[in-house]
C-alpha atoms as a PDB file:
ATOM      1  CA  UNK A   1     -97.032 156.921-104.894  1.00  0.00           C
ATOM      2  CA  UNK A   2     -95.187 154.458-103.244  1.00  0.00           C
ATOM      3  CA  UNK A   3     -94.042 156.154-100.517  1.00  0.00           C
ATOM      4  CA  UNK A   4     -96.946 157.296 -99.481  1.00  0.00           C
ATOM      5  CA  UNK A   5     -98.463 153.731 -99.645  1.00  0.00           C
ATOM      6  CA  UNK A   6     -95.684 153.400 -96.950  1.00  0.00           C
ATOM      7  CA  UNK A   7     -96.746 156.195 -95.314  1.00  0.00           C
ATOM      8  CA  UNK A   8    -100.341 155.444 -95.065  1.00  0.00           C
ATOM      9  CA  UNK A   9     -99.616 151.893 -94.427  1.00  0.00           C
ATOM     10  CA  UNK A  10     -96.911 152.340 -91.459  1.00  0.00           C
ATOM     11  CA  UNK A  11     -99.350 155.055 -89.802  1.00  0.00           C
ATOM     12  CA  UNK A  12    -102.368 152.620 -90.203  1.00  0.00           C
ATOM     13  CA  UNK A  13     -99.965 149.945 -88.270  1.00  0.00           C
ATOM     14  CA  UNK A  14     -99.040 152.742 -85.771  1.00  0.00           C
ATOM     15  CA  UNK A  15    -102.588 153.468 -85.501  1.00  0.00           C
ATOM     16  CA  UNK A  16    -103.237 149.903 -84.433  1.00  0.00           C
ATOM     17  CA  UNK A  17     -99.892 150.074 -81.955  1.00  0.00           C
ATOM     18  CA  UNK A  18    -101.652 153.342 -80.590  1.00  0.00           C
ATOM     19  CA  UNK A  19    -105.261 152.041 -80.406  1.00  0.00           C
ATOM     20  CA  UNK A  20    -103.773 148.625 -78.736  1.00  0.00           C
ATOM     21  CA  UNK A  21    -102.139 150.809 -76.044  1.00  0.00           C
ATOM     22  CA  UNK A  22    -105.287 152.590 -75.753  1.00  0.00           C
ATOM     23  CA  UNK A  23    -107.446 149.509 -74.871  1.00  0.00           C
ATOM     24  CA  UNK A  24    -104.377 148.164 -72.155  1.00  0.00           C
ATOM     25  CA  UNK A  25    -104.349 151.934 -70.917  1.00  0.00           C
ATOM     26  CA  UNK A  26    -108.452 151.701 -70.144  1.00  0.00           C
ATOM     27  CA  UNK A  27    -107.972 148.106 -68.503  1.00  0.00           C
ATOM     28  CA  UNK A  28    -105.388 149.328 -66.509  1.00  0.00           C
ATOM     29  CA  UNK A  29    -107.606 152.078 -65.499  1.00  0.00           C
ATOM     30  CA  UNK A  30    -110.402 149.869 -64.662  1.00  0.00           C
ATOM     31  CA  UNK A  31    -108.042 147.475 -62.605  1.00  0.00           C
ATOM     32  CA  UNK A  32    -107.037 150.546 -61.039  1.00  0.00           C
ATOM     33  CA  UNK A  33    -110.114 151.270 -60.034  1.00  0.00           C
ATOM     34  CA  UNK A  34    -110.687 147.621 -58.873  1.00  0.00           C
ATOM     35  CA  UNK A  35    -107.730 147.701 -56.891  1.00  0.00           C
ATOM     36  CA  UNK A  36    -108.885 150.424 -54.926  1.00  0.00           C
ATOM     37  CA  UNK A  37    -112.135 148.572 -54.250  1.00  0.00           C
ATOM     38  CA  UNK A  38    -110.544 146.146 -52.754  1.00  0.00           C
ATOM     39  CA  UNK A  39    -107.947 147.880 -51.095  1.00  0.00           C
ATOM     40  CA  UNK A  40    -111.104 149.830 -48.988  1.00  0.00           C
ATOM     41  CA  UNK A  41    -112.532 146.044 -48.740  1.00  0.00           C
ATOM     42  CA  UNK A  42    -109.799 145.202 -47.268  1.00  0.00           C
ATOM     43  CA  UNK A  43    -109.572 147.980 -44.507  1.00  0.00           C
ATOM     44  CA  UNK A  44    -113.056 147.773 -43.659  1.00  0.00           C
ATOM     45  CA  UNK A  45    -112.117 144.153 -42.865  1.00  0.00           C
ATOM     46  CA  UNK A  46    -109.291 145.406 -40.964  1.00  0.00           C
ATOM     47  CA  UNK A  47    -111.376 147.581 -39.214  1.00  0.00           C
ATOM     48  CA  UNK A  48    -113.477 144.836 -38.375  1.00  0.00           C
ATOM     49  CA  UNK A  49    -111.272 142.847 -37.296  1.00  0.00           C
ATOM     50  CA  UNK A  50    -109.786 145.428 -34.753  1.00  0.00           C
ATOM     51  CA  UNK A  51    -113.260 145.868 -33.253  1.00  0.00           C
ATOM     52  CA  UNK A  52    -113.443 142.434 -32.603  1.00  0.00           C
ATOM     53  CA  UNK A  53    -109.692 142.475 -30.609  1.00  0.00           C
ATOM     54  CA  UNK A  54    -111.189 145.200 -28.314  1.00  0.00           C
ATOM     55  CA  UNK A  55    -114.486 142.921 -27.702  1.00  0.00           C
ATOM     56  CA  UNK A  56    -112.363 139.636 -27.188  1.00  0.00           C
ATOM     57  CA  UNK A  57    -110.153 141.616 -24.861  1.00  0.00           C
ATOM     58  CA  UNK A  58    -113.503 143.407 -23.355  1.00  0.00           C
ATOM     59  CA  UNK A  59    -114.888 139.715 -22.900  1.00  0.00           C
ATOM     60  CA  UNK A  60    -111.418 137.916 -21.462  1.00  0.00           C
ATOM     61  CA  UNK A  61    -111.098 141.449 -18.576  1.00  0.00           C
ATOM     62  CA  UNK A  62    -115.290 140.289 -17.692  1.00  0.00           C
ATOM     63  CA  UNK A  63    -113.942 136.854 -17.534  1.00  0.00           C
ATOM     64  CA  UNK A  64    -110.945 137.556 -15.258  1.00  0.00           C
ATOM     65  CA  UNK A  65    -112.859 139.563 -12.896  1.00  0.00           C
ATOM     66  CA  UNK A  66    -115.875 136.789 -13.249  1.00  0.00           C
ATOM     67  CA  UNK A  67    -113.793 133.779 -11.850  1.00  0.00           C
ATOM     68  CA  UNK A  68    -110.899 135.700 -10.440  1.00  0.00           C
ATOM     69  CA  UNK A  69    -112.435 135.065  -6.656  1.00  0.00           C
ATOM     70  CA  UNK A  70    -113.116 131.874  -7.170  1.00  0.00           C
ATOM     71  CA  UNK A  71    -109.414 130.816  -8.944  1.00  0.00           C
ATOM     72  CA  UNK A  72    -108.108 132.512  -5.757  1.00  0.00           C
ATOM     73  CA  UNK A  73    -110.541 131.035  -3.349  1.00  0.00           C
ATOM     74  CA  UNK A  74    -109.304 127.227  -5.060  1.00  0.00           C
ATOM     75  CA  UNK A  75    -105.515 128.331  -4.558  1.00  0.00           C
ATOM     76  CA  UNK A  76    -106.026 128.882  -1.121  1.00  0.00           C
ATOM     77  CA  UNK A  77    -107.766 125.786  -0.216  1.00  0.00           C
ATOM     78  CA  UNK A  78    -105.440 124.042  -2.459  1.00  0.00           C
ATOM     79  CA  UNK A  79    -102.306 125.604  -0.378  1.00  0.00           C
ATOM     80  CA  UNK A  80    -104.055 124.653   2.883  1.00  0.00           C
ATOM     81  CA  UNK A  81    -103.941 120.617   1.847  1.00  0.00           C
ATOM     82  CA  UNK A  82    -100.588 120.308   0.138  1.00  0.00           C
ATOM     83  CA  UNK A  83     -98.154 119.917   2.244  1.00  0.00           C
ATOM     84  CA  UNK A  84     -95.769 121.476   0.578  1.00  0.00           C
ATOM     85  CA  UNK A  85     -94.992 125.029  -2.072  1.00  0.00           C
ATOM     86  CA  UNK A  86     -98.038 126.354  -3.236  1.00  0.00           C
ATOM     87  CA  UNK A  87    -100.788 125.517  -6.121  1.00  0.00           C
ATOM     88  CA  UNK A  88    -101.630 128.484  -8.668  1.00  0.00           C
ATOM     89  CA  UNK A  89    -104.545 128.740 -10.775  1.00  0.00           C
ATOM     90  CA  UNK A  90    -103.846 131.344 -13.358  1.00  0.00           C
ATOM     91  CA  UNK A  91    -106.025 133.332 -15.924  1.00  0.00           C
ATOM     92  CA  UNK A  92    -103.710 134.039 -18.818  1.00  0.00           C
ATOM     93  CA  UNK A  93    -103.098 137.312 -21.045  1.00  0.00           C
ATOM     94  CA  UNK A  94    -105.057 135.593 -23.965  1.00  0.00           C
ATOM     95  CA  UNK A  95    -108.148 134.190 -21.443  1.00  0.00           C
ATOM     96  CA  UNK A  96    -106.622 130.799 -20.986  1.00  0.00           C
ATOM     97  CA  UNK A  97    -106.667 129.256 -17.914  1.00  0.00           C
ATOM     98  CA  UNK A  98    -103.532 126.999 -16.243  1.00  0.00           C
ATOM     99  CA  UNK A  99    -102.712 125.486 -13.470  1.00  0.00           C
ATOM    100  CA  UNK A 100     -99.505 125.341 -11.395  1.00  0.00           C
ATOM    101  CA  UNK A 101     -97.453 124.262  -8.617  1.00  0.00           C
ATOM    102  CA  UNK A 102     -95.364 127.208  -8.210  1.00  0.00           C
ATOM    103  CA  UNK A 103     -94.297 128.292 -11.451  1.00  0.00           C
ATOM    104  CA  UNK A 104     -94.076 124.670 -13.068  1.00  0.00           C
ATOM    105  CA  UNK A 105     -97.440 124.104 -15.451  1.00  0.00           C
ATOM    106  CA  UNK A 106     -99.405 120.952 -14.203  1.00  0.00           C
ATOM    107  CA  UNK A 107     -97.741 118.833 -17.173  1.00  0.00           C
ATOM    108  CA  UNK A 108     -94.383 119.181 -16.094  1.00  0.00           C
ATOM    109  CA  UNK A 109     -94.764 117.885 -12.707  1.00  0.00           C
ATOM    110  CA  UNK A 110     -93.666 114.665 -11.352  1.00  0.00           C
ATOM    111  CA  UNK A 111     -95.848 111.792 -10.793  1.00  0.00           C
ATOM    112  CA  UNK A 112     -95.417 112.027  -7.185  1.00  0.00           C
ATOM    113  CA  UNK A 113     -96.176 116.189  -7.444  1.00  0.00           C
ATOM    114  CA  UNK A 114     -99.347 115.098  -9.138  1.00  0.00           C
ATOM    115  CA  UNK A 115    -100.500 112.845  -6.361  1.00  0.00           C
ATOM    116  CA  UNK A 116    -100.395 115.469  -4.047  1.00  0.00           C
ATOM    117  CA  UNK A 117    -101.110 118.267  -6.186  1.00  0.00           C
ATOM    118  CA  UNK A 118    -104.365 116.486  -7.679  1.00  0.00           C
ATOM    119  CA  UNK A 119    -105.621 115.479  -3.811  1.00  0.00           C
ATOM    120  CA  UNK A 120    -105.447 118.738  -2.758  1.00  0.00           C
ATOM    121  CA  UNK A 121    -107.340 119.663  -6.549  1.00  0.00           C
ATOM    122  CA  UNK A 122    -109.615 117.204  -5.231  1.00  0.00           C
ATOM    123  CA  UNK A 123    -110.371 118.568  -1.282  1.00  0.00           C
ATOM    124  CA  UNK A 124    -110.832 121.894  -2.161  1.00  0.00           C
ATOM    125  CA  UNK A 125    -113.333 121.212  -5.045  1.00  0.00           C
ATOM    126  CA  UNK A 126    -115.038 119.614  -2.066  1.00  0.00           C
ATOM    127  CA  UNK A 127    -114.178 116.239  -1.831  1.00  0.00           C
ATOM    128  CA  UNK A 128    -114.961 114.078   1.219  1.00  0.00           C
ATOM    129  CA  UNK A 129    -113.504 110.770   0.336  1.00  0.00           C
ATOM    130  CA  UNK A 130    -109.930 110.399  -1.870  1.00  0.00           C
ATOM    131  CA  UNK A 131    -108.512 107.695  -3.769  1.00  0.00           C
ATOM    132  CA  UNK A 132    -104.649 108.206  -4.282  1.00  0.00           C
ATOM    133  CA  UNK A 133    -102.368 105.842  -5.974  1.00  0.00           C
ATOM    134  CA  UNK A 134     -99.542 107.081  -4.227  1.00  0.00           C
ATOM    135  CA  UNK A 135     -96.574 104.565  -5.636  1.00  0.00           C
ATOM    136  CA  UNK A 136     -94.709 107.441  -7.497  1.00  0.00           C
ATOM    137  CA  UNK A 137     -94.981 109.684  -4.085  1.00  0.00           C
ATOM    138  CA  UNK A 138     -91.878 110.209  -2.215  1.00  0.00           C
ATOM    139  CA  UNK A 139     -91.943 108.628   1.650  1.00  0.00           C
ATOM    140  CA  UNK A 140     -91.521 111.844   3.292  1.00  0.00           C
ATOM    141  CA  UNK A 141     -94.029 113.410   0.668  1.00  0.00           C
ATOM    142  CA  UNK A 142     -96.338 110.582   1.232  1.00  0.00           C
ATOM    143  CA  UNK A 143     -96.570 111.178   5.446  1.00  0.00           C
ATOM    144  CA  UNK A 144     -96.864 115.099   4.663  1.00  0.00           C
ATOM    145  CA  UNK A 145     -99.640 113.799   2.736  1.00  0.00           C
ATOM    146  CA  UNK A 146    -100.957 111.813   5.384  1.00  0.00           C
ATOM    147  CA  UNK A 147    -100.854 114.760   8.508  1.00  0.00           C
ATOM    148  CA  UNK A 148    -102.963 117.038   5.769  1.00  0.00           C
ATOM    149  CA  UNK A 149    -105.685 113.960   5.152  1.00  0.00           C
ATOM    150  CA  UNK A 150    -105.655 113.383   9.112  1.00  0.00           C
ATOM    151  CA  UNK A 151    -106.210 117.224   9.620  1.00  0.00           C
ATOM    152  CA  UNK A 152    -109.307 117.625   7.080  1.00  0.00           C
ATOM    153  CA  UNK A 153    -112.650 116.404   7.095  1.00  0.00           C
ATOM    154  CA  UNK A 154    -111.832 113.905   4.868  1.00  0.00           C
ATOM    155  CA  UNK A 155    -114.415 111.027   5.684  1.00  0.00           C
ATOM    156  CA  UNK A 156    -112.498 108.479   3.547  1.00  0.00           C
ATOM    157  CA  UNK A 157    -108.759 108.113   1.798  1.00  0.00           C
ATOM    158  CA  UNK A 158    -107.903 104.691   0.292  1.00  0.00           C
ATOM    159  CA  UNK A 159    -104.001 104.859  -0.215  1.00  0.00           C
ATOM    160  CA  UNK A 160    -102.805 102.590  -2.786  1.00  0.00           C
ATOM    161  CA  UNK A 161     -98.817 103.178  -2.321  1.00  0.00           C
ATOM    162  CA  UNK A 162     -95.479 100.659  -2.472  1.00  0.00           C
ATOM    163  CA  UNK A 163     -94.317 102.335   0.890  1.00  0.00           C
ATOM    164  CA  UNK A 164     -95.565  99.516   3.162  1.00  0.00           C
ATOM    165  CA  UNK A 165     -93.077 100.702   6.566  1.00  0.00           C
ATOM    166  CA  UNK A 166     -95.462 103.938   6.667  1.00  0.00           C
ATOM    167  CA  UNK A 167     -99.019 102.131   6.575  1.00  0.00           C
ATOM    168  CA  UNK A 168     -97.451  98.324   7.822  1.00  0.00           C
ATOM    169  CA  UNK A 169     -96.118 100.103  11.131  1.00  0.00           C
ATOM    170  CA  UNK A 170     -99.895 100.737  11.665  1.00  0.00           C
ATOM    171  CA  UNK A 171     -99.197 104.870  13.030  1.00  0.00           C
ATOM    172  CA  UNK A 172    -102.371 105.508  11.540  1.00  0.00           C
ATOM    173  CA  UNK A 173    -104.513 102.185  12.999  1.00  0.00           C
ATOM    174  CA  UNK A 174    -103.743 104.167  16.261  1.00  0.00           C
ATOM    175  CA  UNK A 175    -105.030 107.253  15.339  1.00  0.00           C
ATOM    176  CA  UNK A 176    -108.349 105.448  13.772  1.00  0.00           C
ATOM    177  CA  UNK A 177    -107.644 104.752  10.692  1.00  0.00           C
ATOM    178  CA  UNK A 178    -108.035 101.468   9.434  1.00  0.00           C
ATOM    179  CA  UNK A 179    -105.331 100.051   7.212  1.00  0.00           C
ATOM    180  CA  UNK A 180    -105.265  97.113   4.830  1.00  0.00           C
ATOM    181  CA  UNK A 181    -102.348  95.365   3.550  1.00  0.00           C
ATOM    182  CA  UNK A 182    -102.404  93.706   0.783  1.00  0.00           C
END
């Protein structure tokens, strides 16, 4: 009688074993099933996401062809004032918008490149009367400078510069312009 005490007792434990597996077997199931859920979840957001690519892209294209006549219309008025290379405005891949002086972006230009690159910014934006603080301008940059300002319609360019020969030898007093050491 015993034995089959330890009969009934080890199938009663593997009963328990079995019924244990059972319950992990059904939760397994059910994460299963959860996991699935959130896998379609999770390509709807996908889907979602890709949609809204194609409209950004849709969006940056109307953008591109929106200002593209006026970025080149400010290039070539920009080119026309500096006196040397040429400016480019640029509409990037991802809808950004840089500026450049030949391949080099604005940032990486020299002080004196950004004197001349930000008068000629300024004249074709419309400007009638420039300031430039021309100290980190080259001399021969600085005269090129000069010939474009005579050329224009500027009404008005105060020069603040360290180059005193090209302003104290008066070239421009005799073409009208009044200078002012100081």
């Amino acid at each position: 009688m015993n034995e089959i005490q330890d009969l009934i007792t080890g199938l009663e434990g593997k009963m328990k074993g079995l019924q244990a597996d059972k319950e992990v077997f059904i939760r397994a199931q059910g994460m299963d099933i959860e996991a699935e859920k959130l896998r379609d979840e999770a390509q709807k957001i996908n889907d979602e996401v890709a949609d809204l690519k194609k409209q950004v892209s849709g969006l940056q294209e109307k953008k591109a062809a929106a200002i593209g006549p006026v970025v080149a219309g400010m290039s070539k008025a920009m080119n026309a004032f500096l006196p040397q290379g040429s400016a480019e405005l640029k509409i990037e891949e991802d809808g950004t918008f840089s500026i450049c002086w030949g391949e080099v972006p604005y940032p990486g230009l020299s002080g004196g490149e950004k004197v001349m690159f930000d008068a000629a910014l300024a004249k074709a934006l419309g400007a009638t009367v420039l300031c430039v603080e021309a100290a980190e301008t080259d001399e021969a940059n600085l005269q090129a400078l000069l010939k474009k300002y005579e050329a224009s319609d500027i009404e008005q360019v105060i020069v603040s510069t360290c180059h005193s020969d090209i302003l104290g030898g008066n070239p421009l007093a005799e073409k009208g312009w009044e200078v002012t050491i100081l």
